[in-house]
Protein backbone atom coordinates (compact mmCIF):
# COMPACT_ATOMS: atom_id res chain seq x y z
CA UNK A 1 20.78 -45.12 -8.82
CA UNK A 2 23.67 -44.32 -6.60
CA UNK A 3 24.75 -40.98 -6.43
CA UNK A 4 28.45 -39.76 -7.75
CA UNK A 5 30.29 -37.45 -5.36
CA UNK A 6 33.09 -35.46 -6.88
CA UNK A 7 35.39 -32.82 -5.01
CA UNK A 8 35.34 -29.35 -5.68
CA UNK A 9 38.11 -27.90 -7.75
CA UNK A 10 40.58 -25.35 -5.30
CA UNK A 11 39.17 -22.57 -7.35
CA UNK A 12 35.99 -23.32 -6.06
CA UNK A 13 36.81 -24.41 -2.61
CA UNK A 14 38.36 -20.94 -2.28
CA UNK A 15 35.62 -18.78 -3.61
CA UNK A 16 33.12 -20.82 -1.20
CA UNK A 17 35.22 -20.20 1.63
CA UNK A 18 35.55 -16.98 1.02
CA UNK A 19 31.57 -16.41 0.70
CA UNK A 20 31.49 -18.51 3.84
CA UNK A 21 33.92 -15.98 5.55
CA UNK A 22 32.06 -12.73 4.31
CA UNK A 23 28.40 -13.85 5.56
CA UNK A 24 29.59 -15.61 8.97
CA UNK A 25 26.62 -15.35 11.20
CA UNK A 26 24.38 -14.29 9.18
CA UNK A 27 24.40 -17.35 7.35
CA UNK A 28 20.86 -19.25 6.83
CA UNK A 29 19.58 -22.14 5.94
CA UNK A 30 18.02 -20.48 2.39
CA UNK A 31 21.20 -18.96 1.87
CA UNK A 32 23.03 -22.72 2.48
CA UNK A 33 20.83 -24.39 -0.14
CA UNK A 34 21.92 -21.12 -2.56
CA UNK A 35 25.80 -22.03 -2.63
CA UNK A 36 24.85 -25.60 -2.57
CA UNK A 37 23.24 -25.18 -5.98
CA UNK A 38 25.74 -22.44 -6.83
CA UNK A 39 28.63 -24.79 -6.91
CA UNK A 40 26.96 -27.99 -7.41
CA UNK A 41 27.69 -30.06 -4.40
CA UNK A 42 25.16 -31.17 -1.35
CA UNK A 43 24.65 -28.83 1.87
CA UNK A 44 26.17 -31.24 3.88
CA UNK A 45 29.38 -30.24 1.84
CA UNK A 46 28.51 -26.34 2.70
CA UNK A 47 28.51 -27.15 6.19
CA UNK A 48 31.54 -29.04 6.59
CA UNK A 49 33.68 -25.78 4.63
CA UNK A 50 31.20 -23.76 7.36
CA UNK A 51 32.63 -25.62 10.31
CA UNK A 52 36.36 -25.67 8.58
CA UNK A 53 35.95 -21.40 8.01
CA UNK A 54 34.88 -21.09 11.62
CA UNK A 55 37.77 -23.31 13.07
CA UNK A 56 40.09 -21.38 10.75
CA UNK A 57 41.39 -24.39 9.06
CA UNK A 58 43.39 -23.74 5.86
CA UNK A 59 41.70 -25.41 2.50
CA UNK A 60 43.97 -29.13 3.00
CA UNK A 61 45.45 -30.79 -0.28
CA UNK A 62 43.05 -33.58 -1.70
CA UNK A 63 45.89 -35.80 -2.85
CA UNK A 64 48.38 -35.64 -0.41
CA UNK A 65 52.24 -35.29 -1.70
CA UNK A 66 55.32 -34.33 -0.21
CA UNK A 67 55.06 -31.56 3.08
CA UNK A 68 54.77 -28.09 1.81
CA UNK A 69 57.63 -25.88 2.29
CA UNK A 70 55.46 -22.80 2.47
CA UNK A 71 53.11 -23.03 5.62
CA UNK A 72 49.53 -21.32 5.34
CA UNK A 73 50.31 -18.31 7.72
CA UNK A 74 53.85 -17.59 5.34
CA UNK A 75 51.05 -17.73 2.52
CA UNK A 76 50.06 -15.30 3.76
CA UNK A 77 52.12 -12.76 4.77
CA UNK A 78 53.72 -13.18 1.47
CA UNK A 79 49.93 -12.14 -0.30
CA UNK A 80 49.68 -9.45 2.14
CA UNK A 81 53.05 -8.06 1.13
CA UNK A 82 52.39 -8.11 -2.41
CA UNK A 83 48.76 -6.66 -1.77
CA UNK A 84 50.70 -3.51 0.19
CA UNK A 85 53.81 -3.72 -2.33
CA UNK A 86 52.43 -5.13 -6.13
CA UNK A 87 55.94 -4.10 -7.88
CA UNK A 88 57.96 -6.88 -5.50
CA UNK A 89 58.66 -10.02 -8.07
């Protein structure tokens, strides 16, 4: 029986990136197969997020679309400021 593959939603892309990001070296192989099973995809998918983390790739859009007007780094500094200053709107 072939096997379905299915992306991650961004929610999830983002929280696995993030645990990527927190454990960096420390990462291991047991700990791999963990957030493989934790978000339901294969470890090859874990280790593909790993490489993009470590390059410091922003997450990409899966369907394409017109250029974002708001680059990755303004994304940024714009949740920065609000982290430092919650009241701007």
């Amino acid at each position: 029986m072939p096997t379905v593959t299915r992306r991650l939603d961004p929610i999830a892309v983002e929280r696995l990136e993030d645990d990527l990001r927190e454990l960096g070296p420390n990462l291991t192989p047991n700990y791999i197969k963990q957030l493989a099973s934790n978000y339901d995809c294969s470890e090859w998918t874990i280790y593909r997020h790993k490489t993009r983390v470590e390059a410091g790739i922003p997450p990409g859009r899966p369907s394409g679309g017109p250029r974002r007007v708001i680059t990755w780094p303004m994304e940024q500094a714009i949740k920065h400021l609000l982290d430092q200053r919650p009241w701007y709107y």
